[in-house]
N, C-alpha and C. Protein backbone atom coordinates (compact mmCIF):
# COMPACT_ATOMS: atom_id res chain seq x y z
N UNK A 1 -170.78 235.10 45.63
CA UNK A 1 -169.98 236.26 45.96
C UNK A 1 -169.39 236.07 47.36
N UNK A 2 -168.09 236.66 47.61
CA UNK A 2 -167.37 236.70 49.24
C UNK A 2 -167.90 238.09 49.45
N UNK A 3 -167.40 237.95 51.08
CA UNK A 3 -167.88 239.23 51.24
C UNK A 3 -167.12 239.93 51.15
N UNK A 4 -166.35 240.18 50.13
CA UNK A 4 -165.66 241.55 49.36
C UNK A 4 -166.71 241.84 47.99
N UNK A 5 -167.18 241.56 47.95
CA UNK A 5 -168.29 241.54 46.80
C UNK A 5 -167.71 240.76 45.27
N UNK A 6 -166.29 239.72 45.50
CA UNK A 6 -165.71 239.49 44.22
C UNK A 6 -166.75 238.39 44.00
N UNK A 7 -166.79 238.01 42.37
CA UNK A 7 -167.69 236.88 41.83
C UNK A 7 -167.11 235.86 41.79
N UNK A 8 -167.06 234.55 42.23
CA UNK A 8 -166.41 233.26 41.61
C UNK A 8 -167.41 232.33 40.64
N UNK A 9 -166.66 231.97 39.63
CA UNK A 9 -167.47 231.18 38.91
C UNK A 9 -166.92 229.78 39.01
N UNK A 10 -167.27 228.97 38.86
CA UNK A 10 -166.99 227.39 38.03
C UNK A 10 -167.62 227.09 36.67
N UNK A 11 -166.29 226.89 36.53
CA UNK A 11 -166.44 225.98 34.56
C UNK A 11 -166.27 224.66 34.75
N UNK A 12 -167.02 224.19 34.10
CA UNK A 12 -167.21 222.17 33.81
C UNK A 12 -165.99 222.37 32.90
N UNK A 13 -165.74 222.63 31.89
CA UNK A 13 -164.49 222.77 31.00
C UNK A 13 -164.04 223.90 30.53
N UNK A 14 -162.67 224.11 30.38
CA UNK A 14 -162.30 224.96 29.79
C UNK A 14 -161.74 224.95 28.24
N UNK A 15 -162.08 223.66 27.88
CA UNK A 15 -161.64 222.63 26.56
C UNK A 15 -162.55 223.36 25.54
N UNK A 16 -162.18 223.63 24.61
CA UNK A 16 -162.86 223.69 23.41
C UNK A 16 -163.57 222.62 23.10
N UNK A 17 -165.16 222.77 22.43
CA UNK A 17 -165.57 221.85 21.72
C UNK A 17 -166.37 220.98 23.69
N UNK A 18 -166.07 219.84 23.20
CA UNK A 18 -166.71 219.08 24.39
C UNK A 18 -166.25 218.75 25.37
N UNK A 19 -166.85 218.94 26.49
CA UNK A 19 -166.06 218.91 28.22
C UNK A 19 -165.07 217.80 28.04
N UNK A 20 -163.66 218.15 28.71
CA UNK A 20 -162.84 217.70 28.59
C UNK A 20 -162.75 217.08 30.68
N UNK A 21 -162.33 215.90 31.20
CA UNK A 21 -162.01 216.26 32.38
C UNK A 21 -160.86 216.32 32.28
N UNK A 22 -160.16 217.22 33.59
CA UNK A 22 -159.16 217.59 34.11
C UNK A 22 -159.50 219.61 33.46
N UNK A 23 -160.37 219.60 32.75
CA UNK A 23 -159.99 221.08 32.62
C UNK A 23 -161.14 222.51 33.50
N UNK A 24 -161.64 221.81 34.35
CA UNK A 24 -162.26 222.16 35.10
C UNK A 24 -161.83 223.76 35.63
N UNK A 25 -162.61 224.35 35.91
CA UNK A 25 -161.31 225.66 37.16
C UNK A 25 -162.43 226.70 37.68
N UNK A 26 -161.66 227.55 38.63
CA UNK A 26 -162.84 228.56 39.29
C UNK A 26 -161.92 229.47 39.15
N UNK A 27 -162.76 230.54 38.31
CA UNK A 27 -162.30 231.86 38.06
C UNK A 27 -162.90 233.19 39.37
N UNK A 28 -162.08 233.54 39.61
CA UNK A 28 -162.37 234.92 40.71
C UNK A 28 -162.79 235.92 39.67
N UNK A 29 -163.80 237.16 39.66
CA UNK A 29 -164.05 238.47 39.07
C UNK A 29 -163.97 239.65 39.99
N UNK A 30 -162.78 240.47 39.95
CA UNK A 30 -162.82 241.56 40.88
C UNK A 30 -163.00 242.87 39.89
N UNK A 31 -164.25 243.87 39.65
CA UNK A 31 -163.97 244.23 38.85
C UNK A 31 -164.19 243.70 37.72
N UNK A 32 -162.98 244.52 36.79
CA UNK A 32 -162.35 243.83 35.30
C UNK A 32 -161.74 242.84 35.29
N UNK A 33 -160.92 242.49 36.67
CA UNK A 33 -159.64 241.82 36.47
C UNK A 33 -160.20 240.65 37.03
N UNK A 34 -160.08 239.41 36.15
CA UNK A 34 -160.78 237.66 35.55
C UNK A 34 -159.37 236.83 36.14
N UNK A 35 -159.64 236.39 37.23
CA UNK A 35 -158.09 235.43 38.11
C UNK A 35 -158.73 234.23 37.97
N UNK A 36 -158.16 232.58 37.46
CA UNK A 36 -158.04 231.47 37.33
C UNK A 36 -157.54 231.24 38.60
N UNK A 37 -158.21 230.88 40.06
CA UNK A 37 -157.55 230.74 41.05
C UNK A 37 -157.60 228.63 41.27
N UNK A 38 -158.32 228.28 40.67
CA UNK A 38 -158.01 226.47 40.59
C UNK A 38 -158.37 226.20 39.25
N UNK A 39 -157.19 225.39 38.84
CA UNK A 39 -157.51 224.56 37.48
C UNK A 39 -157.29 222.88 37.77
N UNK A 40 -157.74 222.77 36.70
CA UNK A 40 -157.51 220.74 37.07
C UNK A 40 -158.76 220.15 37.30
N UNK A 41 -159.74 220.57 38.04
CA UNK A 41 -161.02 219.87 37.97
C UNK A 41 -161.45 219.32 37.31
N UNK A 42 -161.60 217.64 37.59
CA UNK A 42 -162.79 216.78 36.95
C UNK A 42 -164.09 216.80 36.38
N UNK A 43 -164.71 217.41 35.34
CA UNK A 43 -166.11 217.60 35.52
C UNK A 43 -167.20 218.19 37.16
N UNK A 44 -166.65 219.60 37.34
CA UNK A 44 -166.77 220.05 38.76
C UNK A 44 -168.84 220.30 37.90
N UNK A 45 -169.41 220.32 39.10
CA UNK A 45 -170.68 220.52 38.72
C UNK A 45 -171.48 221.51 40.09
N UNK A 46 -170.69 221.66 41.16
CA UNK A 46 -171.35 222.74 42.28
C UNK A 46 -169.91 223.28 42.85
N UNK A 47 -170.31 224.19 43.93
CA UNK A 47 -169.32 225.02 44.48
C UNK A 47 -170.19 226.22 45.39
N UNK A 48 -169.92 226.12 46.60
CA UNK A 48 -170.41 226.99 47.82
C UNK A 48 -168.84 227.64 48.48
N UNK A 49 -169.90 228.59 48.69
CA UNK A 49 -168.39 229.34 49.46
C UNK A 49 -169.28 229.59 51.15
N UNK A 50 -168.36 229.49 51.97
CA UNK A 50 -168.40 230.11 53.63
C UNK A 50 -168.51 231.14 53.91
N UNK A 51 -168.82 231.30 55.36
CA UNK A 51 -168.39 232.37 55.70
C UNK A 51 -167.45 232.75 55.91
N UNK A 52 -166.39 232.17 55.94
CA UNK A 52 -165.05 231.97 55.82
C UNK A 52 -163.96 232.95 54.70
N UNK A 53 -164.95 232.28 53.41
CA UNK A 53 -164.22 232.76 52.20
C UNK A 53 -163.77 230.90 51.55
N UNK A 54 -163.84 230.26 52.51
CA UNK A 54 -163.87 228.78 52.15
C UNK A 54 -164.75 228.29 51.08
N UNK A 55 -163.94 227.52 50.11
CA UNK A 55 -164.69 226.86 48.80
C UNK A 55 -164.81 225.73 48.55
N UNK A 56 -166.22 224.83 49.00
CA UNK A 56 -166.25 223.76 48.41
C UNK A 56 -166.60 223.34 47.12
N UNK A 57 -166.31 222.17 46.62
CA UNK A 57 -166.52 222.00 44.89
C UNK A 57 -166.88 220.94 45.37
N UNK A 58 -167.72 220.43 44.18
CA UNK A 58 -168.24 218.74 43.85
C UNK A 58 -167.58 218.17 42.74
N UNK A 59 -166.36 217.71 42.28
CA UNK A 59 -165.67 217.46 42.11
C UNK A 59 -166.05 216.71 41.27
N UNK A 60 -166.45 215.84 39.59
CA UNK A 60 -166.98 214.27 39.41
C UNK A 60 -167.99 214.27 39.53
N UNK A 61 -168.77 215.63 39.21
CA UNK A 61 -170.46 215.42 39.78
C UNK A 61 -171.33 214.99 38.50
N UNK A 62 -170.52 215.10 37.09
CA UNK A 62 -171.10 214.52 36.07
C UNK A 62 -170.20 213.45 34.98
N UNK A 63 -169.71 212.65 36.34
CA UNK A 63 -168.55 211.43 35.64
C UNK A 63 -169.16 210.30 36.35
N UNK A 64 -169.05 209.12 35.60
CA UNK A 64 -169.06 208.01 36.42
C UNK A 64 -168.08 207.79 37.43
């Protein structure tokens, strides 16, 4: 959570069926309203946020 209290998640895929890379993404939850704020990720497998509001990802964390 930021400290606005919104939720971010990370998805390994957004592919039907079996993880696809490149379909990676981090969804924001404010509320009801579900925002896709990065897509494209490689098999992402972590993600920390700052105090900032800054987001790191691990990018390839379950690819050779």
């Amino acid at each position: 959570m930021d400290a606005e209290g919104r939720i971010y998640v990370l998805e390994l895929s957004s592919a039907a069926g079996n993880p696809s890379p490149g379909a990676g993404r981090i969804l924001r939850i404010t509320g009801t309203l579900v925002e896709e704020i990065v897509s494209g990720l490689f098999v992402p497998t972590g993600m920390v946020l700052d105090q900032h509001g800054d987001i790191y990802v691990s990018d390839l964390g379950a690819a050779a």
